[in-house]
PDB file of N, CA and C in Angstrom:
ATOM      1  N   UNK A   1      24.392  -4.314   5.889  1.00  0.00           N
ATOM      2  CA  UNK A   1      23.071  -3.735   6.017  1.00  0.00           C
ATOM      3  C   UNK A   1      23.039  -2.755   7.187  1.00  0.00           C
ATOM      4  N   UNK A   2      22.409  -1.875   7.168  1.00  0.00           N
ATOM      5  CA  UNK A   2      22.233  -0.760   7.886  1.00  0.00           C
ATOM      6  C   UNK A   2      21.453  -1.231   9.123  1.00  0.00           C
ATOM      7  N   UNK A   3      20.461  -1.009   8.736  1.00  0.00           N
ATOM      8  CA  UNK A   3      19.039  -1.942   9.779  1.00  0.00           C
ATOM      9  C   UNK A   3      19.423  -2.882  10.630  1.00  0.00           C
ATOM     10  N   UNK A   4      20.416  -3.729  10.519  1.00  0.00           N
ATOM     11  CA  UNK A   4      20.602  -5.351  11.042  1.00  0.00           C
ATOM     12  C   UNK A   4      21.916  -4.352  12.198  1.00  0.00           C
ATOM     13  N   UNK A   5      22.943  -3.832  11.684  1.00  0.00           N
ATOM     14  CA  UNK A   5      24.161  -2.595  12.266  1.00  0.00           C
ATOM     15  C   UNK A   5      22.997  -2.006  13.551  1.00  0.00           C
ATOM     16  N   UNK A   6      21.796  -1.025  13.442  1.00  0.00           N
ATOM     17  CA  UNK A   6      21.361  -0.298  14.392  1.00  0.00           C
ATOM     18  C   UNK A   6      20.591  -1.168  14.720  1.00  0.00           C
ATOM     19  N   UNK A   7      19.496  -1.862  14.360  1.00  0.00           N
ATOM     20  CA  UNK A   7      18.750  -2.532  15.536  1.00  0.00           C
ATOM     21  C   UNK A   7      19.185  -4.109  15.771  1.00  0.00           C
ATOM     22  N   UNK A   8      19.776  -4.748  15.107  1.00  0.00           N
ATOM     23  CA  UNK A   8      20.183  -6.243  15.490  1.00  0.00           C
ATOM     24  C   UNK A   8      19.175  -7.122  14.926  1.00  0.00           C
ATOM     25  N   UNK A   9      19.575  -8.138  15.345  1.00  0.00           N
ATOM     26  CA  UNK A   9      18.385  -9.231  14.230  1.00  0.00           C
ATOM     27  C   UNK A   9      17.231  -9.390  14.937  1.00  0.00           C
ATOM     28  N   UNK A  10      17.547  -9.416  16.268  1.00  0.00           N
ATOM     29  CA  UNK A  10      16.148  -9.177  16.883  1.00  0.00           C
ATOM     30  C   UNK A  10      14.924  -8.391  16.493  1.00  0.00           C
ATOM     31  N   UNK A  11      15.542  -6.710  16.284  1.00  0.00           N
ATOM     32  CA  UNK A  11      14.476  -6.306  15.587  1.00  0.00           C
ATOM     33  C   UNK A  11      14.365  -6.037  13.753  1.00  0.00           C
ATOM     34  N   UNK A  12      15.381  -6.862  13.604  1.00  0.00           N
ATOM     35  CA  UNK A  12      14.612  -7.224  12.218  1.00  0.00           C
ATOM     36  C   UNK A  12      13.748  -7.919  12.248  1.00  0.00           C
ATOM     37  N   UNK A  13      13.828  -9.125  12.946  1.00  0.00           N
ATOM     38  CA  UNK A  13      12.847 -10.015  13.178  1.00  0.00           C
ATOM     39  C   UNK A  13      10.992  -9.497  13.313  1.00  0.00           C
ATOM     40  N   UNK A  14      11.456  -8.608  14.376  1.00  0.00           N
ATOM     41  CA  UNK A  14      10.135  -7.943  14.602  1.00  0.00           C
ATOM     42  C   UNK A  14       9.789  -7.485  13.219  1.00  0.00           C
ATOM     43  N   UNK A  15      10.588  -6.249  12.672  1.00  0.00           N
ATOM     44  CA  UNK A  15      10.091  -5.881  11.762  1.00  0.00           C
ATOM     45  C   UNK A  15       9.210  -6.888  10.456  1.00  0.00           C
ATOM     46  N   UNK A  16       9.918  -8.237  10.192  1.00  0.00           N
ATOM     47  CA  UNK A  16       9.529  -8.928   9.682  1.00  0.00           C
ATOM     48  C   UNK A  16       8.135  -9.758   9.763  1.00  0.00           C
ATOM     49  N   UNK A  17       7.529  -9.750  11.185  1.00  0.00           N
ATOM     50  CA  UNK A  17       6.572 -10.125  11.439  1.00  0.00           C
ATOM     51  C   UNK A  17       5.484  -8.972  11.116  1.00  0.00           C
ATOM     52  N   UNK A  18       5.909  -7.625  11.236  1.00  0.00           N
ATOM     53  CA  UNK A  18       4.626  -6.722  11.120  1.00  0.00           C
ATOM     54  C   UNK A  18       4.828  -6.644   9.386  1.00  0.00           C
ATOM     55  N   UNK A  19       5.598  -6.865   8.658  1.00  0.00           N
ATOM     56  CA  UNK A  19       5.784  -6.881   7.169  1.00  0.00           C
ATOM     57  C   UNK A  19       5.048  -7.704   6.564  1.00  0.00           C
ATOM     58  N   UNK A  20       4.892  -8.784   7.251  1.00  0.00           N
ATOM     59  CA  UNK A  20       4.588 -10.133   6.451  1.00  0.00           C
ATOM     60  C   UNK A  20       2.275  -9.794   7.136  1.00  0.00           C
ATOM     61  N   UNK A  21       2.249  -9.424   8.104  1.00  0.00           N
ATOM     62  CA  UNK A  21       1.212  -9.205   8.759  1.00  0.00           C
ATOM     63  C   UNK A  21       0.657  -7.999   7.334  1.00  0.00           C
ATOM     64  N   UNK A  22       1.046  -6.930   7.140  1.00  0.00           N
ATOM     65  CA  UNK A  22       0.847  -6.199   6.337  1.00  0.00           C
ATOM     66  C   UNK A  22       0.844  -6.743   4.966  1.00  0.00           C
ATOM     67  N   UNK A  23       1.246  -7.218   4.619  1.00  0.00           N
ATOM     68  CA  UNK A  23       1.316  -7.604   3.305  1.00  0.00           C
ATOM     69  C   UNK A  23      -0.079  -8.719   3.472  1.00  0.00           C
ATOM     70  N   UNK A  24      -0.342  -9.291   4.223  1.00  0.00           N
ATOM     71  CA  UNK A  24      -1.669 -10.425   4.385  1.00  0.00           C
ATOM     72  C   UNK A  24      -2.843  -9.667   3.805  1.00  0.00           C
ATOM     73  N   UNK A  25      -2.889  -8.173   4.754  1.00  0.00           N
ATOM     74  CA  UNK A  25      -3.673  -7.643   4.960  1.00  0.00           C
ATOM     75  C   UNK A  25      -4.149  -6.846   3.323  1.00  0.00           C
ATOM     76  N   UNK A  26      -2.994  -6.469   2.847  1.00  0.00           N
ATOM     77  CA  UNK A  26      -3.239  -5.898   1.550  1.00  0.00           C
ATOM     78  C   UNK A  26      -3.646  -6.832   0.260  1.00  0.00           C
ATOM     79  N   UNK A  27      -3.132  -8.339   0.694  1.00  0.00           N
ATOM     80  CA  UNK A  27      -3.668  -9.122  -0.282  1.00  0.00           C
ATOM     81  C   UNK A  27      -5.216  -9.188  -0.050  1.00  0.00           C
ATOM     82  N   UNK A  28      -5.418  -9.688   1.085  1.00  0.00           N
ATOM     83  CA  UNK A  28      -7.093  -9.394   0.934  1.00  0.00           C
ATOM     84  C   UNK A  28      -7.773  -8.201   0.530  1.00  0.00           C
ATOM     85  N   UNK A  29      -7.175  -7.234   0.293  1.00  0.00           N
ATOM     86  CA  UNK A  29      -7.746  -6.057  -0.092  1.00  0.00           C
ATOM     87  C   UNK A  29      -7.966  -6.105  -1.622  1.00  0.00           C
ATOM     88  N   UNK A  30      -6.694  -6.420  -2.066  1.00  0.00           N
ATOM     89  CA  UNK A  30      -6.442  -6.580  -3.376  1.00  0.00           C
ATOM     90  C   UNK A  30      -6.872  -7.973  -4.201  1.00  0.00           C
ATOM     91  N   UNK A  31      -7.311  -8.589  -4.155  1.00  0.00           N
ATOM     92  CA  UNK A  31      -7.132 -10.007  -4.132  1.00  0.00           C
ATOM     93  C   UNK A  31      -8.106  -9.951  -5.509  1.00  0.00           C
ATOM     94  N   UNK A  32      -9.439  -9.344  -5.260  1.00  0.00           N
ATOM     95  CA  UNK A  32     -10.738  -8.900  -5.868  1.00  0.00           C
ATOM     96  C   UNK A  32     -10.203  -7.679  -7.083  1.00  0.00           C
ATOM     97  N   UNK A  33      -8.876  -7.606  -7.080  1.00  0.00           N
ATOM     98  CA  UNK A  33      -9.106  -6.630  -7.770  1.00  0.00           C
ATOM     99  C   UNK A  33      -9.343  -6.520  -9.671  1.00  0.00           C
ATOM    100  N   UNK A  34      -9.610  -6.187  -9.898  1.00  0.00           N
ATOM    101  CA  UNK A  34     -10.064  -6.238 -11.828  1.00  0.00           C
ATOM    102  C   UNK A  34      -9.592  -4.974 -11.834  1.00  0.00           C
ATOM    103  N   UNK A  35      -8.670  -5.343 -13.282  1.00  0.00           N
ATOM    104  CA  UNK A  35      -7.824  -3.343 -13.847  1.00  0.00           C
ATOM    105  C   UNK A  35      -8.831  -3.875 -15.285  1.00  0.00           C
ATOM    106  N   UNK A  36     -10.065  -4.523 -15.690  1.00  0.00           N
ATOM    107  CA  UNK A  36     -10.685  -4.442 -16.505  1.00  0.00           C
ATOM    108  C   UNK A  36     -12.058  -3.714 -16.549  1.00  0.00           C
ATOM    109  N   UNK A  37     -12.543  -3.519 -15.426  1.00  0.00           N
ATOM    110  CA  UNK A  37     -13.393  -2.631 -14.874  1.00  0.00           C
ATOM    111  C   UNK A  37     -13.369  -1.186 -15.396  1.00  0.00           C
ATOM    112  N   UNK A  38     -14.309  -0.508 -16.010  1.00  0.00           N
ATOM    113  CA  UNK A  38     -14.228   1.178 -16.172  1.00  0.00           C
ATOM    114  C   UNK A  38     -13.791   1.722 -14.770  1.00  0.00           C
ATOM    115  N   UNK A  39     -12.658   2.706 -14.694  1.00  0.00           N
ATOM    116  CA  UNK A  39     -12.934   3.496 -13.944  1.00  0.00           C
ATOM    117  C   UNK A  39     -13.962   4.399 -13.650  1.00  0.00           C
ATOM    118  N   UNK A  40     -14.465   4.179 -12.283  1.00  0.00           N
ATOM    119  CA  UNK A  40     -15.172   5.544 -12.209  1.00  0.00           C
ATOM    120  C   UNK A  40     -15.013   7.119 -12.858  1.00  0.00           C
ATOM    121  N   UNK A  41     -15.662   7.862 -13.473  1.00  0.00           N
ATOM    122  CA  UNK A  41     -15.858   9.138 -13.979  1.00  0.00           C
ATOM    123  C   UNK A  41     -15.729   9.936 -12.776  1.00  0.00           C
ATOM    124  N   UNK A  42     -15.040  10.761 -13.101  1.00  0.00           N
ATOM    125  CA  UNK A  42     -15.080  11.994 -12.175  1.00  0.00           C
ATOM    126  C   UNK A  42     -15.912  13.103 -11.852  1.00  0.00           C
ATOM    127  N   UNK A  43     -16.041  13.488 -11.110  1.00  0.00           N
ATOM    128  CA  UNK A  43     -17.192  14.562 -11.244  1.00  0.00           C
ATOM    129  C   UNK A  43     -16.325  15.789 -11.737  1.00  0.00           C
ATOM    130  N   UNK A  44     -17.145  16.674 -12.565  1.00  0.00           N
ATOM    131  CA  UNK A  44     -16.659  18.194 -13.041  1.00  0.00           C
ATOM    132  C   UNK A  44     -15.460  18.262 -12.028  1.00  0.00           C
ATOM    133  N   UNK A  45     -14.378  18.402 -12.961  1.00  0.00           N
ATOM    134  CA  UNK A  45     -13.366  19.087 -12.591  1.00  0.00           C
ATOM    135  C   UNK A  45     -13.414  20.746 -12.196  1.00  0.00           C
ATOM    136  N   UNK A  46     -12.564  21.032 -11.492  1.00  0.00           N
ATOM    137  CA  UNK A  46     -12.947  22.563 -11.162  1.00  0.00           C
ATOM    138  C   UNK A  46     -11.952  23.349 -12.448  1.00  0.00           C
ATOM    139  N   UNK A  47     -12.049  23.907 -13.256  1.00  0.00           N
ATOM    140  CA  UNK A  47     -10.777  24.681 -13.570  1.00  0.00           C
ATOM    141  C   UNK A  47     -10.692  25.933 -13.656  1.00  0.00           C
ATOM    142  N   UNK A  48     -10.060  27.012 -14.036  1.00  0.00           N
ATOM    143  CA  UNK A  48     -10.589  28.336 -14.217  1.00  0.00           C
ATOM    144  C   UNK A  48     -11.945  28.529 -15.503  1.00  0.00           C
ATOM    145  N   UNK A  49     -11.458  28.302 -16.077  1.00  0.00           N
ATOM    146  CA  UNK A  49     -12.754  28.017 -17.268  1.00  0.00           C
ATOM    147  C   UNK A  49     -14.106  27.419 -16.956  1.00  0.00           C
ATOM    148  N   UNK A  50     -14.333  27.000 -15.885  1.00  0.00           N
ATOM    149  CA  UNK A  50     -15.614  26.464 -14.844  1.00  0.00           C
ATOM    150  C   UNK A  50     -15.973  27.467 -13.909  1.00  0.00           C
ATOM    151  N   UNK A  51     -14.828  27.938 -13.532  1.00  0.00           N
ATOM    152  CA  UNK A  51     -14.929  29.085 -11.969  1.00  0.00           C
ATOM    153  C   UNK A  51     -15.522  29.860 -12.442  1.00  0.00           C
TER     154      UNK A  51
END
């Protein structure tokens, strides 16, 4: 491994703690999520045929 060669396990380690911290953070984000929901509509696209 590359990563473990330049920084040592030490800062894998680190890295591993802000990984696992991040990933917490995105589950609560996601957690709620429904892909059954309509997407929101967009407003008017711009195109030349609008301009």
């Amino acid at each position: 491994m590359l990563v473990t060669a330049v920084w040592g396990l030490e800062g894998i380690y680190k890295l591993m703690s802000l990984g696992l911290i991040a990933s917490f953070i995105l589950y609560l984000k996601l957690k709620d999520f429904n892909l059954d929901r309509a997407p929101k509509k967009a407003k008017e696209k711009v195109t030349l045929e609008n301009f």
